[in-house]
N, C-alpha and C. Protein backbone atom coordinates (compact mmCIF):
# COMPACT_ATOMS: atom_id res chain seq x y z
N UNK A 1 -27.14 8.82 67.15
CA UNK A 1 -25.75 8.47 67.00
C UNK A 1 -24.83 9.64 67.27
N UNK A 2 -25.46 10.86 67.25
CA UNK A 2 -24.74 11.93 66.98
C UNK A 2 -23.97 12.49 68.25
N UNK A 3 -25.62 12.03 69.05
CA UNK A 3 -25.06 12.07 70.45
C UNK A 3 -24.16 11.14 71.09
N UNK A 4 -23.89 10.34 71.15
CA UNK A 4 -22.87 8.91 71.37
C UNK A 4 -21.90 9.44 71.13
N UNK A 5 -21.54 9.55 70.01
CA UNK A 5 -20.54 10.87 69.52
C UNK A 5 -19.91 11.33 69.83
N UNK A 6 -20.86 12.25 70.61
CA UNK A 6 -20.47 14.24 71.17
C UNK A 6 -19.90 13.52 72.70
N UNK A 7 -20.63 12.78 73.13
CA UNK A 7 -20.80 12.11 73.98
C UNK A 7 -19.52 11.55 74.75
N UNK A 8 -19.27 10.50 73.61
CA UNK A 8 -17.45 9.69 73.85
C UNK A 8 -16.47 10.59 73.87
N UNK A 9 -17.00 12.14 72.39
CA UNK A 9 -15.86 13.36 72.64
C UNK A 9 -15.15 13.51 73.55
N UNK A 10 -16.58 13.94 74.09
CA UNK A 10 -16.49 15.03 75.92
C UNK A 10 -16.15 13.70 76.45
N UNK A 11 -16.09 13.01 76.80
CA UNK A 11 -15.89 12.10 77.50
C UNK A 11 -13.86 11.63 77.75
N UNK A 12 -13.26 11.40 75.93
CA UNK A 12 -12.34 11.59 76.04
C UNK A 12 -11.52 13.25 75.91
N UNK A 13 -12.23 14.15 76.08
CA UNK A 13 -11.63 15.48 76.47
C UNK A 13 -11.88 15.69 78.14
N UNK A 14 -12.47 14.80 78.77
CA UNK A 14 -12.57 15.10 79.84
C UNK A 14 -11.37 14.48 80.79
N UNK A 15 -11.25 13.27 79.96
CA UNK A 15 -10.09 12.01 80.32
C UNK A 15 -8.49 12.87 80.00
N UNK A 16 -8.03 13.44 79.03
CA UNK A 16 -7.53 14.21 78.18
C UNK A 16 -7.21 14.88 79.27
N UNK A 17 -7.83 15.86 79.83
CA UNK A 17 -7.98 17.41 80.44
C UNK A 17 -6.82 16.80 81.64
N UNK A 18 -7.79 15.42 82.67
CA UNK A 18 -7.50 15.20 83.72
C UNK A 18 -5.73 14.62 83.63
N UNK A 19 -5.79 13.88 82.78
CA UNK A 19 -4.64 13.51 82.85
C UNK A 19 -3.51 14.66 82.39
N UNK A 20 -4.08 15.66 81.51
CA UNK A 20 -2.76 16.73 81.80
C UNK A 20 -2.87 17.67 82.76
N UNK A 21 -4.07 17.90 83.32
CA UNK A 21 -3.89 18.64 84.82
C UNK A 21 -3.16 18.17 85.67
N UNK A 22 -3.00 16.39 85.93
CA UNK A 22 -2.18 15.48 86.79
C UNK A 22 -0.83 15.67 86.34
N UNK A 23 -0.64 16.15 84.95
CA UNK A 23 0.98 15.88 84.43
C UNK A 23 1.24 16.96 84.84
N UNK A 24 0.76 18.31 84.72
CA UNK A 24 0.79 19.58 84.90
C UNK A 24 1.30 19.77 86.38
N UNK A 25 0.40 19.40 87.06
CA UNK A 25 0.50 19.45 88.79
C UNK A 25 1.97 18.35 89.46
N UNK A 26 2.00 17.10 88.98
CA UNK A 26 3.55 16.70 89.24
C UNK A 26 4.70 17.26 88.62
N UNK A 27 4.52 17.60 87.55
CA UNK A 27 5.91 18.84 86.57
C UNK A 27 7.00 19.08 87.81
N UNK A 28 6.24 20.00 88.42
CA UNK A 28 6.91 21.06 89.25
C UNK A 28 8.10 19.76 90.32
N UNK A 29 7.03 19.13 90.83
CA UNK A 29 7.59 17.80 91.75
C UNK A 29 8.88 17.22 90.86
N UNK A 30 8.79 16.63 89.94
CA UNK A 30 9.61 16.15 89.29
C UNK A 30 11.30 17.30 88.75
N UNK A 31 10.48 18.50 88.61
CA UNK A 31 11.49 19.27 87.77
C UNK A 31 12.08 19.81 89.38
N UNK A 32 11.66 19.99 90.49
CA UNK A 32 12.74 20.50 91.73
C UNK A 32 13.19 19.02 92.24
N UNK A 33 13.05 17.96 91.98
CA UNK A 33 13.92 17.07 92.67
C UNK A 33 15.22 16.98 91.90
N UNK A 34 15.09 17.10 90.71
CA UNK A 34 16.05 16.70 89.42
C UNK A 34 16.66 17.66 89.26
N UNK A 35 16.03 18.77 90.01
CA UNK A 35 17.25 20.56 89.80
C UNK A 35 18.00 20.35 91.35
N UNK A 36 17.34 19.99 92.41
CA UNK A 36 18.19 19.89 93.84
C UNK A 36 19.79 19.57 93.51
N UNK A 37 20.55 20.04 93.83
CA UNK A 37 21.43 19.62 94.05
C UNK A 37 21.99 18.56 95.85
N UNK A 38 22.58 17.56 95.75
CA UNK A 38 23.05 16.92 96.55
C UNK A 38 23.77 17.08 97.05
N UNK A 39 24.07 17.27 98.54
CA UNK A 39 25.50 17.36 99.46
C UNK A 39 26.28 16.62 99.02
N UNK A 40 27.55 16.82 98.71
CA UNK A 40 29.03 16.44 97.98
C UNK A 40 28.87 15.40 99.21
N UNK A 41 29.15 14.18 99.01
CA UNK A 41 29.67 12.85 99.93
C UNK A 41 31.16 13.27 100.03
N UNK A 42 31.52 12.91 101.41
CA UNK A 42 32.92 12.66 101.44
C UNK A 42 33.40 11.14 101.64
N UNK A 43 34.18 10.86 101.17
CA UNK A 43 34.90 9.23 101.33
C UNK A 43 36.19 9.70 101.93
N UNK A 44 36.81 9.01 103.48
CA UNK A 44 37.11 9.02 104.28
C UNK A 44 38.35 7.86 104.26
N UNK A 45 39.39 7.61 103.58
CA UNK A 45 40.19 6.45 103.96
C UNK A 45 40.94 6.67 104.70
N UNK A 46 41.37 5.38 105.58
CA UNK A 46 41.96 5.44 106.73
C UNK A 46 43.58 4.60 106.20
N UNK A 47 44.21 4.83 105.48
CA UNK A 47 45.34 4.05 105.46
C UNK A 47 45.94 2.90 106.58
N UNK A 48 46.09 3.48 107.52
CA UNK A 48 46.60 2.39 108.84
C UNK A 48 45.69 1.56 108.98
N UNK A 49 44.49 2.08 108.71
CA UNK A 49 43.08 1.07 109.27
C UNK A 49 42.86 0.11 108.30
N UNK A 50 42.87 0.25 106.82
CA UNK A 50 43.18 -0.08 105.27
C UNK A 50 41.25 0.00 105.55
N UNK A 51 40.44 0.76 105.65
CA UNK A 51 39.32 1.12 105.82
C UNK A 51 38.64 2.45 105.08
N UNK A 52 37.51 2.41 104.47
CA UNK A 52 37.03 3.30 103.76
C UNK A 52 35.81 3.49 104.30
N UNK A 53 35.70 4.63 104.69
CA UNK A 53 33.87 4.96 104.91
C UNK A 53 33.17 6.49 103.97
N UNK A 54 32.25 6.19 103.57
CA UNK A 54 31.56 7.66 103.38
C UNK A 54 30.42 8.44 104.17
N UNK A 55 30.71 9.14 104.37
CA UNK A 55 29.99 10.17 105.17
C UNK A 55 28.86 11.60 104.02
N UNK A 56 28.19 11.44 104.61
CA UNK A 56 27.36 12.29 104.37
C UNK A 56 26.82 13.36 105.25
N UNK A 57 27.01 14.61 105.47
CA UNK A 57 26.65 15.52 106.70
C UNK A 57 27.42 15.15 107.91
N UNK A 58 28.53 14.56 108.18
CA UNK A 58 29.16 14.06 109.30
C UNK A 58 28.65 12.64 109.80
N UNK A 59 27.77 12.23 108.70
CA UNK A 59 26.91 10.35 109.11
C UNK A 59 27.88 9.76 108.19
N UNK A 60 28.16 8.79 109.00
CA UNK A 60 28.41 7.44 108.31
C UNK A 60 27.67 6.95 107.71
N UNK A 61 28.03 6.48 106.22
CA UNK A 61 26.48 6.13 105.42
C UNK A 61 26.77 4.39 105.15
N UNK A 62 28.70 4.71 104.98
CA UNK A 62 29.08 2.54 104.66
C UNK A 62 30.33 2.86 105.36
N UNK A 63 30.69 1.22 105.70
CA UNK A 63 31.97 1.21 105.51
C UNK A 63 32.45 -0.15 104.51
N UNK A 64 33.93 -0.14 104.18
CA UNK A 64 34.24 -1.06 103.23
C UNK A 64 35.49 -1.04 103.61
N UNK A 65 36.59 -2.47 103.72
CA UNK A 65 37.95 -2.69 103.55
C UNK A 65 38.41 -2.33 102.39
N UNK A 66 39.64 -2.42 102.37
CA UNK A 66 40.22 -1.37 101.45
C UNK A 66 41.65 -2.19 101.20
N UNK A 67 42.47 -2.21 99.99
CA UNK A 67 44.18 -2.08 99.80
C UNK A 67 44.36 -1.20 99.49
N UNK A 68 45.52 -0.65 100.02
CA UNK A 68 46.19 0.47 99.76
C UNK A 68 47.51 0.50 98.98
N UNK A 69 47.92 1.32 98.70
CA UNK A 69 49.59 1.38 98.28
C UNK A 69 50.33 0.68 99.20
N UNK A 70 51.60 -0.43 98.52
CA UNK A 70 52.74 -0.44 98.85
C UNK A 70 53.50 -0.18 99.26
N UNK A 71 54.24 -0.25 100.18
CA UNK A 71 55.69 0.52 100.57
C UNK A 71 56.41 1.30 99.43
N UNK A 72 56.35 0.28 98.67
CA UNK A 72 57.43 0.96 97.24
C UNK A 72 56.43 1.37 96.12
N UNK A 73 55.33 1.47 96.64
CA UNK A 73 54.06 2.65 95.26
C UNK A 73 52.90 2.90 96.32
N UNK A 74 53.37 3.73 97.26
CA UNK A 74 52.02 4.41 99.04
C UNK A 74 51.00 5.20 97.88
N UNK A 75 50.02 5.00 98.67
CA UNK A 75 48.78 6.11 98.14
C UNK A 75 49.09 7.27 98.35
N UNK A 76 48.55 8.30 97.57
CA UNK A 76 48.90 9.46 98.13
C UNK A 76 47.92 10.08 98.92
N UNK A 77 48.22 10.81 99.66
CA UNK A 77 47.49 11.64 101.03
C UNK A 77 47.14 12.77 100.71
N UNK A 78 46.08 12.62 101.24
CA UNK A 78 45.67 14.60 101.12
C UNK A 78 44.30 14.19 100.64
N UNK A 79 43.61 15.81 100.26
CA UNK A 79 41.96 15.95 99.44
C UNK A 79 42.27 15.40 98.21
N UNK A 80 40.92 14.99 98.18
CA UNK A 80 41.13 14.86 96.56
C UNK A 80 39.35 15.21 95.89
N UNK A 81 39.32 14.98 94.55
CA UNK A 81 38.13 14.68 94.29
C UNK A 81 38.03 14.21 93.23
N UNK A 82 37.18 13.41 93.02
CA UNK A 82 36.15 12.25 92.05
C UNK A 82 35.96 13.33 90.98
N UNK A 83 36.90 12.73 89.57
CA UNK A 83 36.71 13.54 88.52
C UNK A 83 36.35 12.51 87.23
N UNK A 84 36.25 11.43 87.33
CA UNK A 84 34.96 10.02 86.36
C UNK A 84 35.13 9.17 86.82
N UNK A 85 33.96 8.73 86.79
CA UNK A 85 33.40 7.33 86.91
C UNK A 85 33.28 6.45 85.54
N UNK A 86 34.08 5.26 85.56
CA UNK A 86 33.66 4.14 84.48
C UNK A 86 33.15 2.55 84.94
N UNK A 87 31.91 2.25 84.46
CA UNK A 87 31.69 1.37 85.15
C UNK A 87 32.58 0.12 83.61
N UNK A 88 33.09 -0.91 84.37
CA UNK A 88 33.38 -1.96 83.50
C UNK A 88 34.64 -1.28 82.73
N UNK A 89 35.65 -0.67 83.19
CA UNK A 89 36.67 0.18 82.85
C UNK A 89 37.75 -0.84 82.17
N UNK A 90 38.62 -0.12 81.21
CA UNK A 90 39.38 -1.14 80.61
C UNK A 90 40.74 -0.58 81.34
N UNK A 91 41.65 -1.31 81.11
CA UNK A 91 43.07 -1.30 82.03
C UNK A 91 43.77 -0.73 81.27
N UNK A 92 44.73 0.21 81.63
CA UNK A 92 45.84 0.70 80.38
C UNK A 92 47.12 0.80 81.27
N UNK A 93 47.97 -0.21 81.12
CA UNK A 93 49.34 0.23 82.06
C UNK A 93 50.69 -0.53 80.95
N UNK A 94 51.66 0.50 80.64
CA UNK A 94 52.82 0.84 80.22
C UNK A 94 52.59 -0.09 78.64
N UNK A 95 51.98 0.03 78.03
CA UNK A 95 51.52 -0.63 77.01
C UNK A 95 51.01 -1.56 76.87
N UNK A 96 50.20 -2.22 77.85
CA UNK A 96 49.20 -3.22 78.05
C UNK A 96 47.86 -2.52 77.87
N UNK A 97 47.17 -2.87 77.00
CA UNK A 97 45.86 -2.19 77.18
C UNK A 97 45.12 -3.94 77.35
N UNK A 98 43.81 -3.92 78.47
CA UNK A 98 43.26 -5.08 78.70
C UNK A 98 41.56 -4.77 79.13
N UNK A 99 41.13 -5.16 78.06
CA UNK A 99 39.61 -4.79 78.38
C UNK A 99 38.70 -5.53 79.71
N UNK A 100 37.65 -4.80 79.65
CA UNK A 100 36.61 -5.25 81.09
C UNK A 100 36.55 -6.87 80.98
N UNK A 101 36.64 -7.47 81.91
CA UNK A 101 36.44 -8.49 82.11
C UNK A 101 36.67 -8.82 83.21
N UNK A 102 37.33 -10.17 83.79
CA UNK A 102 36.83 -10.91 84.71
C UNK A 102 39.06 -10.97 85.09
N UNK A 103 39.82 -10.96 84.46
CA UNK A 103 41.00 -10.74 84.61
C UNK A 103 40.97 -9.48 84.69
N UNK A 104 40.68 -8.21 84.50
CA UNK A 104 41.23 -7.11 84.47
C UNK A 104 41.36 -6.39 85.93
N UNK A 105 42.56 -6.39 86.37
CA UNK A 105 43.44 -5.53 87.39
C UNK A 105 42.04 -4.72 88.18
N UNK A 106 41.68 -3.67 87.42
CA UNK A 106 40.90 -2.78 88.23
C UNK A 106 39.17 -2.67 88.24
N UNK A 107 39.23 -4.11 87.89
CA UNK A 107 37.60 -4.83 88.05
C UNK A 107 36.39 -4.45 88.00
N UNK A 108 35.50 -4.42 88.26
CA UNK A 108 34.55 -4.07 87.22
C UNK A 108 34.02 -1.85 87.56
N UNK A 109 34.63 -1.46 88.55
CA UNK A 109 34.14 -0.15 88.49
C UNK A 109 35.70 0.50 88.53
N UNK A 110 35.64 2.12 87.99
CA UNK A 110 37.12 2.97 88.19
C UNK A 110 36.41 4.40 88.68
N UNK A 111 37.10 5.18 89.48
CA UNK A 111 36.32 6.07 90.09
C UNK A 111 37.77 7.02 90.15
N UNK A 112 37.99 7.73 89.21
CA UNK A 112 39.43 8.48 89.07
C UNK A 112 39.18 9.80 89.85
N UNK A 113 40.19 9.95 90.38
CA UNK A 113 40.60 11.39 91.20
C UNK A 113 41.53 12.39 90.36
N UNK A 114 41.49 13.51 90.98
CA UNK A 114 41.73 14.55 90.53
C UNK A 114 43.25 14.69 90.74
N UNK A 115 44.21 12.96 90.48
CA UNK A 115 45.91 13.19 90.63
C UNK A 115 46.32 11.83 89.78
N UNK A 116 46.42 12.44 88.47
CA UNK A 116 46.31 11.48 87.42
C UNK A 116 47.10 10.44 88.00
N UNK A 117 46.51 8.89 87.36
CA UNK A 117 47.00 7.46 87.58
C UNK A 117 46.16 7.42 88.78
N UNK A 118 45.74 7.75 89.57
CA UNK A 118 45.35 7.48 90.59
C UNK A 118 43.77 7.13 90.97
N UNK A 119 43.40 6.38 91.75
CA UNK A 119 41.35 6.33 91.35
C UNK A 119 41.13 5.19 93.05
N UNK A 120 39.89 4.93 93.19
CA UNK A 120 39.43 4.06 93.82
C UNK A 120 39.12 3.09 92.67
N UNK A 121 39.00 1.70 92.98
CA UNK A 121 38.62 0.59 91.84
C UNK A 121 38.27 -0.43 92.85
N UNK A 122 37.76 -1.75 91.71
CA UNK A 122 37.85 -3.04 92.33
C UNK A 122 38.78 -3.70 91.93
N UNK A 123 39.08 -5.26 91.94
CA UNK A 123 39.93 -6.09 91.63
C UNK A 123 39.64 -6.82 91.48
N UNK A 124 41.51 -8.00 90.82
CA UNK A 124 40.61 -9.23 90.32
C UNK A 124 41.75 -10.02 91.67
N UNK A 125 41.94 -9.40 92.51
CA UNK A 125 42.73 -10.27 93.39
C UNK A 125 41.84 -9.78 94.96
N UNK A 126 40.80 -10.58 94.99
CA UNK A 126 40.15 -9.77 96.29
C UNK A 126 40.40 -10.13 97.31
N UNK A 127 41.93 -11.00 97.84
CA UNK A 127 42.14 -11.33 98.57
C UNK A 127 43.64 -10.24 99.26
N UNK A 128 43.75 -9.44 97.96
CA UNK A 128 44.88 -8.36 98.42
C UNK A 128 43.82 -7.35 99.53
N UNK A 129 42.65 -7.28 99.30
CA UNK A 129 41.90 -6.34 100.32
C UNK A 129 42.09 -6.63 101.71
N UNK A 130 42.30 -5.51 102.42
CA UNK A 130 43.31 -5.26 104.09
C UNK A 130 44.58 -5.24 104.05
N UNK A 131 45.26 -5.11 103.06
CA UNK A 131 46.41 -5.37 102.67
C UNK A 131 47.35 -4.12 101.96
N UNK A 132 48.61 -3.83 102.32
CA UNK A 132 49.28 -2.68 101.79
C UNK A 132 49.75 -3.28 100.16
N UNK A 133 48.87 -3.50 99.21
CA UNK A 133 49.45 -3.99 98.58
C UNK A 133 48.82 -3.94 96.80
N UNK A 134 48.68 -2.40 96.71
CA UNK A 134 48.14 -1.76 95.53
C UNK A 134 49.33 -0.70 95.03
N UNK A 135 49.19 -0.13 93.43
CA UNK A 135 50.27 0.42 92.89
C UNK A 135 50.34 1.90 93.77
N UNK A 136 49.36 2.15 94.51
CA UNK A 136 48.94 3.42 94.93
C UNK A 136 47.59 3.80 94.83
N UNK A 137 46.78 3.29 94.34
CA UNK A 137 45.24 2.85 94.49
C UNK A 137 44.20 3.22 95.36
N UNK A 138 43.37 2.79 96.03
CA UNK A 138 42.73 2.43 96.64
C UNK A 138 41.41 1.65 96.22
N UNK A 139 41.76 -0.10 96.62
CA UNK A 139 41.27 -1.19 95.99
C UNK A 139 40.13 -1.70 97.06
N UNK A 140 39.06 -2.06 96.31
CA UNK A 140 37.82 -2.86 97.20
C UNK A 140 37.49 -3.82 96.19
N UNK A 141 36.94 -5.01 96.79
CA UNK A 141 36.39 -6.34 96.11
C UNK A 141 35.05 -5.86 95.44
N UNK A 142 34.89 -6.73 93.94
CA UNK A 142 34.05 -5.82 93.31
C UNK A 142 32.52 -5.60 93.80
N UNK A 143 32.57 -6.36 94.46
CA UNK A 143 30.84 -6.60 95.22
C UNK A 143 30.82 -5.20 95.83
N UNK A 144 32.01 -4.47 96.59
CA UNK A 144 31.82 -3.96 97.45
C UNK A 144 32.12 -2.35 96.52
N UNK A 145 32.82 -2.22 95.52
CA UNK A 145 33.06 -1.16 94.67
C UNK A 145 31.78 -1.02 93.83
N UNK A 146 31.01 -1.97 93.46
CA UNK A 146 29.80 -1.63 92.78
C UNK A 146 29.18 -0.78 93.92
N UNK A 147 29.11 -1.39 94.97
CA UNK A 147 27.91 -0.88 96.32
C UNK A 147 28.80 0.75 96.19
N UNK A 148 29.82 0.81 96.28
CA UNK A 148 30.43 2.38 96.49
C UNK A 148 30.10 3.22 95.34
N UNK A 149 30.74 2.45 94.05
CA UNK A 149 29.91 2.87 92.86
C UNK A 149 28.39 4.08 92.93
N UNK A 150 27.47 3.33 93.08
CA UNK A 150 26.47 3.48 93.21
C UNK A 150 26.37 4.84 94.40
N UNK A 151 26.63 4.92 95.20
CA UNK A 151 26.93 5.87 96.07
C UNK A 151 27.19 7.25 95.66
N UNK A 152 28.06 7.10 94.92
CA UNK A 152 29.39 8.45 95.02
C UNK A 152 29.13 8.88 93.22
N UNK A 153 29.69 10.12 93.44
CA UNK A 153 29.04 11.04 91.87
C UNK A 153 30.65 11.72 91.96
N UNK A 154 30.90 12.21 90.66
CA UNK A 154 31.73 13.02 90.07
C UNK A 154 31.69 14.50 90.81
N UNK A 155 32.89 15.25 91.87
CA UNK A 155 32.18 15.95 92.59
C UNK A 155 32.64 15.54 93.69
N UNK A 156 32.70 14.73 94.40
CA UNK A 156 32.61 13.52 95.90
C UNK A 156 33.75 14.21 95.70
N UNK A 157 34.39 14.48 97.70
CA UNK A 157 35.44 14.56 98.34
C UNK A 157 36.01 13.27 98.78
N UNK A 158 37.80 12.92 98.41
CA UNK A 158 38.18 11.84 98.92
C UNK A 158 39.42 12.06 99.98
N UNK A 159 39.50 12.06 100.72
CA UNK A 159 40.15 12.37 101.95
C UNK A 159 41.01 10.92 101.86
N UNK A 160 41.95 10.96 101.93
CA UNK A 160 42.83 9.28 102.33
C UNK A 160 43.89 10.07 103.40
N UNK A 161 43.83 9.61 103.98
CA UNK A 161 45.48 9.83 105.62
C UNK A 161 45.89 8.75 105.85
N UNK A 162 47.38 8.78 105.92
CA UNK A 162 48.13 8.22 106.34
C UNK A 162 47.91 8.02 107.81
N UNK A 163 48.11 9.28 108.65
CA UNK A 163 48.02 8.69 110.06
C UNK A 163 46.44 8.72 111.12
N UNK A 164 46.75 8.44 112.01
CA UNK A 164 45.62 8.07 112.72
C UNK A 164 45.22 9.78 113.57
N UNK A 165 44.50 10.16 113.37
CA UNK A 165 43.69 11.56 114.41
C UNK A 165 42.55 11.29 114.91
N UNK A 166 42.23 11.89 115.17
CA UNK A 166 41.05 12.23 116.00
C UNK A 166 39.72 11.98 115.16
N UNK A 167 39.58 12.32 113.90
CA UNK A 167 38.80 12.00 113.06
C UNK A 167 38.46 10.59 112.71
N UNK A 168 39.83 9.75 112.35
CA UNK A 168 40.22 8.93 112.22
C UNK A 168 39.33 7.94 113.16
N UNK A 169 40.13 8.27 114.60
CA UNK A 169 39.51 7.19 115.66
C UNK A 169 37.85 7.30 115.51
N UNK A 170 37.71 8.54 115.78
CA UNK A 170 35.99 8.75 115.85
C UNK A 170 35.10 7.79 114.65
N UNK A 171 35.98 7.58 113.58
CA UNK A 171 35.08 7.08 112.43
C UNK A 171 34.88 5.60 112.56
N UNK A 172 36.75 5.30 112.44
CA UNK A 172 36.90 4.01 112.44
C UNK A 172 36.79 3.28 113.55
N UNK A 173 37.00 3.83 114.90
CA UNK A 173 37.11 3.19 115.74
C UNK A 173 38.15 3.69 116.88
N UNK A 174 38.92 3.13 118.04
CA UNK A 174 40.20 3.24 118.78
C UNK A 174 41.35 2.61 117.99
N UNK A 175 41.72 1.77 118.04
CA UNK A 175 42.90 1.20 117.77
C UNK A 175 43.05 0.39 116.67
N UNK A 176 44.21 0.50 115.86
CA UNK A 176 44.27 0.06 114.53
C UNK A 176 44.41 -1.28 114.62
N UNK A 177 44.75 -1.77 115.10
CA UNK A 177 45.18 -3.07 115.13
C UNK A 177 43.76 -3.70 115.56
N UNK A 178 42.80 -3.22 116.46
CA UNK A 178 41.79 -3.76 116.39
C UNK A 178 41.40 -3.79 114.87
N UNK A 179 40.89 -2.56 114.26
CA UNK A 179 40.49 -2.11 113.07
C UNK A 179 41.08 -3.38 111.72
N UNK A 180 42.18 -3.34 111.83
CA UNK A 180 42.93 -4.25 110.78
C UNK A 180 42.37 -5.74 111.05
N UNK A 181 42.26 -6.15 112.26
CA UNK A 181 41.61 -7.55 112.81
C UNK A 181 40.54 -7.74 112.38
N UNK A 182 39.92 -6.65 112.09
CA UNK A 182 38.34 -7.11 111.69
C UNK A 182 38.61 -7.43 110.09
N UNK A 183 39.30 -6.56 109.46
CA UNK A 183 39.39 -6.31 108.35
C UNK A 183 39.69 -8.05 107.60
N UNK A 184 41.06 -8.24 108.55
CA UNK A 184 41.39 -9.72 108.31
C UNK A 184 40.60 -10.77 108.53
N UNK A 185 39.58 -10.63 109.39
CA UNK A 185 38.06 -11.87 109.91
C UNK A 185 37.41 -11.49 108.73
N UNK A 186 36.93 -10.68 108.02
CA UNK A 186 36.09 -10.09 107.14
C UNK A 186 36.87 -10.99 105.79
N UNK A 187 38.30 -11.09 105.33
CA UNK A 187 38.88 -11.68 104.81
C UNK A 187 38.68 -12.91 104.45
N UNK A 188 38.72 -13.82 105.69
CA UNK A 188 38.43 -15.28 105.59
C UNK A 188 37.22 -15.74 104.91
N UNK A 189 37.99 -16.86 103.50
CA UNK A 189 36.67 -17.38 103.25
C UNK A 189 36.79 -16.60 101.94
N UNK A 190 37.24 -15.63 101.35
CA UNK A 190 36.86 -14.36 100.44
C UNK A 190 37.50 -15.57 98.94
């Protein structure tokens, strides 16, 4: 019996051993993927185009339609950067506070920039998307803000322009009015 024993011991010290030599030997694997740091994404809006893409290394990784600011509340232009993410964000405007749900204004993700009031979001009007017609924003339907969501980290460069360059065309395309056409076919049906 004694031997049976000694036997099953060694047997589970041998089982024992292997499986922390295996934990031992992936460690390293696990602990440099989780220390890498990631190339900062840039998100790319095109105001005229009402178009959003992110790029990674100069690749296009998505693109997504977009609302923008109003005539009488424009997005603002320039760099920016992604300073939180809330998924299922509650609404707070001029003493309305309105929790996550299925009415709330800036729908189920908020992705705030670094120029207070201001963020990428979704909505509960996804038919304003292609449309100049956010407080100053930049609005996507929530299907399509989760997918961005998921993407983009605290960190991320957000580039929005007003006018059309060289960058611009190269990303989005030639001509805005093409660009906006699609945006509006993409529309139908929404």
């Amino acid at each position: 019996m004694e031997t049976t024993s000694c036997a099953a011991t060694s047997k589970g010290t041998r089982e024992w051993m292997a499986a922390f030599l295996i934990l031992a030997l992936a460690l390293p694997c696990v602990a440099q993927s989780s220390t890498e740091e990631r190339v900062p994404r840039v998100v790319l809006v095109s105001i005229a185009d009402r178009r959003l893409a992110v790029l990674e290394n100069g690749n296009v990784l998505a693109y997504f339609p977009v609302a923008v600011g109003a005539a009488v509340s424009p997005s603002p232009t320039g760099e920016f950067v992604i300073v939180s993410r809330v998924a299922n964000p509650t609404y707070y405007h001029e003493g309305l506070v309105m929790p996550a749900g299925r009415g709330n204004p800036v729908g189920t993700r908020w992705m705030g920039l670094n120029v207070k009031g201001y963020g990428i979001h979704g909505t509960n009007a996804p038919r304003s998307v292609g449309h100049a017609t956010s407080h100053g924003c930049i609005r996507l339907r929530n299907r399509d803000v989760e997918r961005l969501y998921a993407m983009l980290r605290v960190g991320d460069i957000v580039e929005i322009r007003g006018e059309r360059d060289e960058e611009i065309a190269s990303v989005f395309g030639g001509d805005g009015e093409v660009a906006r056409a699609q945006v509006n076919a993409s529309n139908v049906g929404q």
